[in-house]
C-alpha atoms as a PDB file:
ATOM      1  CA  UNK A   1       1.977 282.296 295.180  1.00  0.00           C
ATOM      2  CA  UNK A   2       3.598 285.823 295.246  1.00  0.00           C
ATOM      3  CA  UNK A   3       5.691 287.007 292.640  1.00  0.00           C
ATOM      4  CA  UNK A   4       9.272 288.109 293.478  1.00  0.00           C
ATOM      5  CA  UNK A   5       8.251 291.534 293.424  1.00  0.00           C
ATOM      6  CA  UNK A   6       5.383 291.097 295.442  1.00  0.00           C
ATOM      7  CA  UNK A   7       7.673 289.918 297.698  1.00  0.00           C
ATOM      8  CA  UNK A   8      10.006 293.366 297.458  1.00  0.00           C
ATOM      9  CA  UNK A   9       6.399 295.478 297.582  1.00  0.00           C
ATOM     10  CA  UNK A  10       5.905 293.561 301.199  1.00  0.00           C
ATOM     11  CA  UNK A  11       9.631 293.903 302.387  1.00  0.00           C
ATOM     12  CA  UNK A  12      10.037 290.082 302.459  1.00  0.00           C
ATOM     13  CA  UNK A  13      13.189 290.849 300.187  1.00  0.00           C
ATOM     14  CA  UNK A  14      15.542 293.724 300.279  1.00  0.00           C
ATOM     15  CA  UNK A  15      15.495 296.192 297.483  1.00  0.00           C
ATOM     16  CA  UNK A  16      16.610 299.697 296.627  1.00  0.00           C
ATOM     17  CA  UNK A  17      13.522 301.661 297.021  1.00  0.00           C
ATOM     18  CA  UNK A  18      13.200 304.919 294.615  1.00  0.00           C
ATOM     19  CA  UNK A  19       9.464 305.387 295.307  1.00  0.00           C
ATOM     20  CA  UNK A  20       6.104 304.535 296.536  1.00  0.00           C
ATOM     21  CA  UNK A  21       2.692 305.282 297.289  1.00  0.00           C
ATOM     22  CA  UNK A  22      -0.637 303.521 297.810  1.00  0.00           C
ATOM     23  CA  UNK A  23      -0.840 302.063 294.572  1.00  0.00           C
ATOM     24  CA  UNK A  24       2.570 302.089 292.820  1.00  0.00           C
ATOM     25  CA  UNK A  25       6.553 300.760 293.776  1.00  0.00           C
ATOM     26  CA  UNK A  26       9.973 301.915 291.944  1.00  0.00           C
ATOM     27  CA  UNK A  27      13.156 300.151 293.288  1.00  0.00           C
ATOM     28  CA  UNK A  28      16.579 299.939 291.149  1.00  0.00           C
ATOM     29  CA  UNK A  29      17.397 296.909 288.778  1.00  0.00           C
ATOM     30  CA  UNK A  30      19.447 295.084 290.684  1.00  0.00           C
ATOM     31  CA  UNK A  31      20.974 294.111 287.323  1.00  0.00           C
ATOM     32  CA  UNK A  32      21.481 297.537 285.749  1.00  0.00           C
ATOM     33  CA  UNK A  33      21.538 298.398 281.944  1.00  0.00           C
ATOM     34  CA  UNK A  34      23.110 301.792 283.104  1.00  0.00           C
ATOM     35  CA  UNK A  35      23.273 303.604 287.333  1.00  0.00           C
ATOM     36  CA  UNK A  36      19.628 304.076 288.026  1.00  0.00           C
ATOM     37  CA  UNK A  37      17.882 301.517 285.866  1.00  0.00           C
ATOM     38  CA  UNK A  38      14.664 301.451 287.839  1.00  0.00           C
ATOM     39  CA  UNK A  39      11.617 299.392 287.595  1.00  0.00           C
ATOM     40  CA  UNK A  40       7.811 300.295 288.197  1.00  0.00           C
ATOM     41  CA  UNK A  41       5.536 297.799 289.291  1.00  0.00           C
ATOM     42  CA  UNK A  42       1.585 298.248 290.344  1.00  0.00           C
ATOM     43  CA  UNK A  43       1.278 296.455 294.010  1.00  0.00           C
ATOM     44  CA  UNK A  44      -1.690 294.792 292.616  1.00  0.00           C
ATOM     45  CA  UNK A  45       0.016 291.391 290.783  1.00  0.00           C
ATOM     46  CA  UNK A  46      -1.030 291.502 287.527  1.00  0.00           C
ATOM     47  CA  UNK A  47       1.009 289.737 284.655  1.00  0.00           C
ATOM     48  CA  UNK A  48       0.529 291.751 281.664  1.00  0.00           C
ATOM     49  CA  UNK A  49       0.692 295.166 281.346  1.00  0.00           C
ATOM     50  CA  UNK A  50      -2.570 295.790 279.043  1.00  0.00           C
ATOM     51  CA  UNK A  51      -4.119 293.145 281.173  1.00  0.00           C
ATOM     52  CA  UNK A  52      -4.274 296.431 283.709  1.00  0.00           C
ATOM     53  CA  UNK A  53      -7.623 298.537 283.699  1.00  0.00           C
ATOM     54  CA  UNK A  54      -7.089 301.785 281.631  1.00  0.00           C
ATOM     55  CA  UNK A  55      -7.355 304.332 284.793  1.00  0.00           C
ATOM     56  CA  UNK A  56      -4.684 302.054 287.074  1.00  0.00           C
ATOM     57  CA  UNK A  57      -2.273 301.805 283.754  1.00  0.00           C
ATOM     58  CA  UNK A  58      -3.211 305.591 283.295  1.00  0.00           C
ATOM     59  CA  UNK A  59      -1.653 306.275 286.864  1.00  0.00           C
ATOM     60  CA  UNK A  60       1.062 303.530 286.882  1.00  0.00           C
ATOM     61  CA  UNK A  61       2.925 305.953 283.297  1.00  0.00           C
ATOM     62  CA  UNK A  62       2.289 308.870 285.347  1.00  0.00           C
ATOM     63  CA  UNK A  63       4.283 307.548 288.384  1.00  0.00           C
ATOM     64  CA  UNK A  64       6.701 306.477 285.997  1.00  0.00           C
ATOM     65  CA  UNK A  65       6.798 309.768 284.680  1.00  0.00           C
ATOM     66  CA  UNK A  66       7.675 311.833 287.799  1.00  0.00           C
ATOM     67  CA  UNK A  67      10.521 308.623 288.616  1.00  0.00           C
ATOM     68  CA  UNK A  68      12.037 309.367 285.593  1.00  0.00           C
ATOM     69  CA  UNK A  69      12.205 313.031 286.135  1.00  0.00           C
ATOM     70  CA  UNK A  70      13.899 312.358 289.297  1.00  0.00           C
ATOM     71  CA  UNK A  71      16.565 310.328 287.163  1.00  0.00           C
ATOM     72  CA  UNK A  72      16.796 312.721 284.869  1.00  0.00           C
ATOM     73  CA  UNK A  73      17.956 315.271 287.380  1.00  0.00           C
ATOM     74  CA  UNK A  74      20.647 312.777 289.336  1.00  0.00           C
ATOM     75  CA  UNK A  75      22.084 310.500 286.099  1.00  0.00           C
ATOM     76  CA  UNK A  76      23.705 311.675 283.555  1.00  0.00           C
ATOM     77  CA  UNK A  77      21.492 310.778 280.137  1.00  0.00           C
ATOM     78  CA  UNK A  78      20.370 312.126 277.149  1.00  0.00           C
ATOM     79  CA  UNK A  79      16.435 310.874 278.090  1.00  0.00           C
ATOM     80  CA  UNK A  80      14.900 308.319 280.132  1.00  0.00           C
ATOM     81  CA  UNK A  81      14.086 305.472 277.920  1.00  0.00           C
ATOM     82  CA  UNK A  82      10.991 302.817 278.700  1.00  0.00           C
ATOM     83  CA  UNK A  83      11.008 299.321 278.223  1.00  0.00           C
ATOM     84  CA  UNK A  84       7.867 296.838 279.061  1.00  0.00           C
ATOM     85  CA  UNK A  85       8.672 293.161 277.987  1.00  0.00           C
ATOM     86  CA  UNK A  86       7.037 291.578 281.391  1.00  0.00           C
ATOM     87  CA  UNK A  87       8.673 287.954 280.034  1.00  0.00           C
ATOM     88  CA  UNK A  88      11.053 287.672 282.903  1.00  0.00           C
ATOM     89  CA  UNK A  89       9.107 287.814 285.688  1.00  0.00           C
ATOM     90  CA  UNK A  90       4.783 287.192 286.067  1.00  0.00           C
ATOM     91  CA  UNK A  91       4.130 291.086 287.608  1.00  0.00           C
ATOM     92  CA  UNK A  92       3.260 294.128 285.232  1.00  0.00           C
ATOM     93  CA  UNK A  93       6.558 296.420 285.213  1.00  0.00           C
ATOM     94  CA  UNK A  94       8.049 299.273 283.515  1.00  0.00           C
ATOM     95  CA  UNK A  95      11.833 299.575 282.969  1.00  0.00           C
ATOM     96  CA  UNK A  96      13.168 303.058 283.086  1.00  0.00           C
ATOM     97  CA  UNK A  97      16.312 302.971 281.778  1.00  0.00           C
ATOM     98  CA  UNK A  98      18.540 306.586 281.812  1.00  0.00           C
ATOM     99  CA  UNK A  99      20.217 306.763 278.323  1.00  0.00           C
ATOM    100  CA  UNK A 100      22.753 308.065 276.759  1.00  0.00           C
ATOM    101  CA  UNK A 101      22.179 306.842 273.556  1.00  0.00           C
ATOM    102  CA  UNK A 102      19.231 304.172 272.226  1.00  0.00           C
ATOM    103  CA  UNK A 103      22.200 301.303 272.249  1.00  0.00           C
ATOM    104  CA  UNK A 104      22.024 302.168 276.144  1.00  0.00           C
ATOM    105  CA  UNK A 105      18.387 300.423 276.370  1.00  0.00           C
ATOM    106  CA  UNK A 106      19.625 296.899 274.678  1.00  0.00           C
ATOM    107  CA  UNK A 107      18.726 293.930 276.693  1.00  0.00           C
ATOM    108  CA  UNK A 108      21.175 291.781 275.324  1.00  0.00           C
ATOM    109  CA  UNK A 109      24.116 294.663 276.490  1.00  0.00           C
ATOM    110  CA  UNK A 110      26.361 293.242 279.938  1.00  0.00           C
ATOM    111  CA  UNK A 111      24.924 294.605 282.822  1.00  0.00           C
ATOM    112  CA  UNK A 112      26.454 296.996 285.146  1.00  0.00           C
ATOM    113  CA  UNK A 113      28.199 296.362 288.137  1.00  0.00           C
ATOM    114  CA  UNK A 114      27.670 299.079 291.032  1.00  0.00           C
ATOM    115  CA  UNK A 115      28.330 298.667 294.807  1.00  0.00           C
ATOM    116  CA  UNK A 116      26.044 298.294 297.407  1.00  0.00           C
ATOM    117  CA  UNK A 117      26.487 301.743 298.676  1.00  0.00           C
ATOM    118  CA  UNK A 118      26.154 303.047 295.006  1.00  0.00           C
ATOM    119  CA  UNK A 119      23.255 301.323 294.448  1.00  0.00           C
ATOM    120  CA  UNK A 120      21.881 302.983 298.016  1.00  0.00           C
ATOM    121  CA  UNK A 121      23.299 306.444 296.895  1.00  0.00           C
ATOM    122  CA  UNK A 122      21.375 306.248 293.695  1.00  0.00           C
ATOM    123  CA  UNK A 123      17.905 305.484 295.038  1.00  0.00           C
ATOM    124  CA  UNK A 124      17.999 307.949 297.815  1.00  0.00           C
ATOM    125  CA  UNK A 125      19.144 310.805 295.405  1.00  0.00           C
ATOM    126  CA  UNK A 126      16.472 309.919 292.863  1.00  0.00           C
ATOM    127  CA  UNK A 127      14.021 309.670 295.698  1.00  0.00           C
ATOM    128  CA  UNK A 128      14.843 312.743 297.458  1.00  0.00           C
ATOM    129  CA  UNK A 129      14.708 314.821 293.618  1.00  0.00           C
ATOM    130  CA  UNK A 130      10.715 313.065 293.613  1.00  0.00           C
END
């Protein structure tokens, strides 16, 4: 049985797509911390992070890494922060999470509400500053 993100990775459910290439897949939090909250996921399902091989989890910070220097360049933060707690949902992912301050990367914080076409906005400007 696929994961839910599995499922966005295959198209079988919408998403905001950031980025992608043969091996890695950043699409917006649907339930934002803060505008352009963005998740990282390998396409290969694997459930915990450090259950990936050391060259694949190697790659998967560096993709992370040029996603969050797109962000950096279309939100308005302080840094990028990271977040991997992988409870939520069976599929390796990093959270980047643009920050203002580190209260801005709190879990337990209300989420943000954005509009469909800021939501589109945001991942096409972080996409097109890859």
């Amino acid at each position: 049985m696929s994961t839910i993100f599995t499922k966005i990775i295959n198209g079988e459910i919408p998403c905001y797509k950031v980025a992608e290439n043969d091996r890695f897949f950043a699409f917006l939090d649907i339930r934002p911390l803060a505008p352009g909250h963005t998740l990282v996921v390998p396409k290969q399902e694997t459930d915990y992070i450090f259950d990936i091989d050391d060259d694949t989890l190697a790659e998967m910070m560096l993709f992370a890494k040029k996603v969050a220097i797109a962000q950096k360049k279309v939100i308005s933060c302080n840094r990028v922060g990271v977040a991997v707690l992988g409870l939520e949902v069976p599929h390796a992912h990093i959270h980047l999470v643009p920050m203002k301050s580190e209260k801005d990367i709190n879990f337990a914080n209300p989420r943000v509400e954005l509009t469909e076409e800021e939501f589109k906005r945001i991942a096409k400007e972080i996409g097109e500053n890859l």
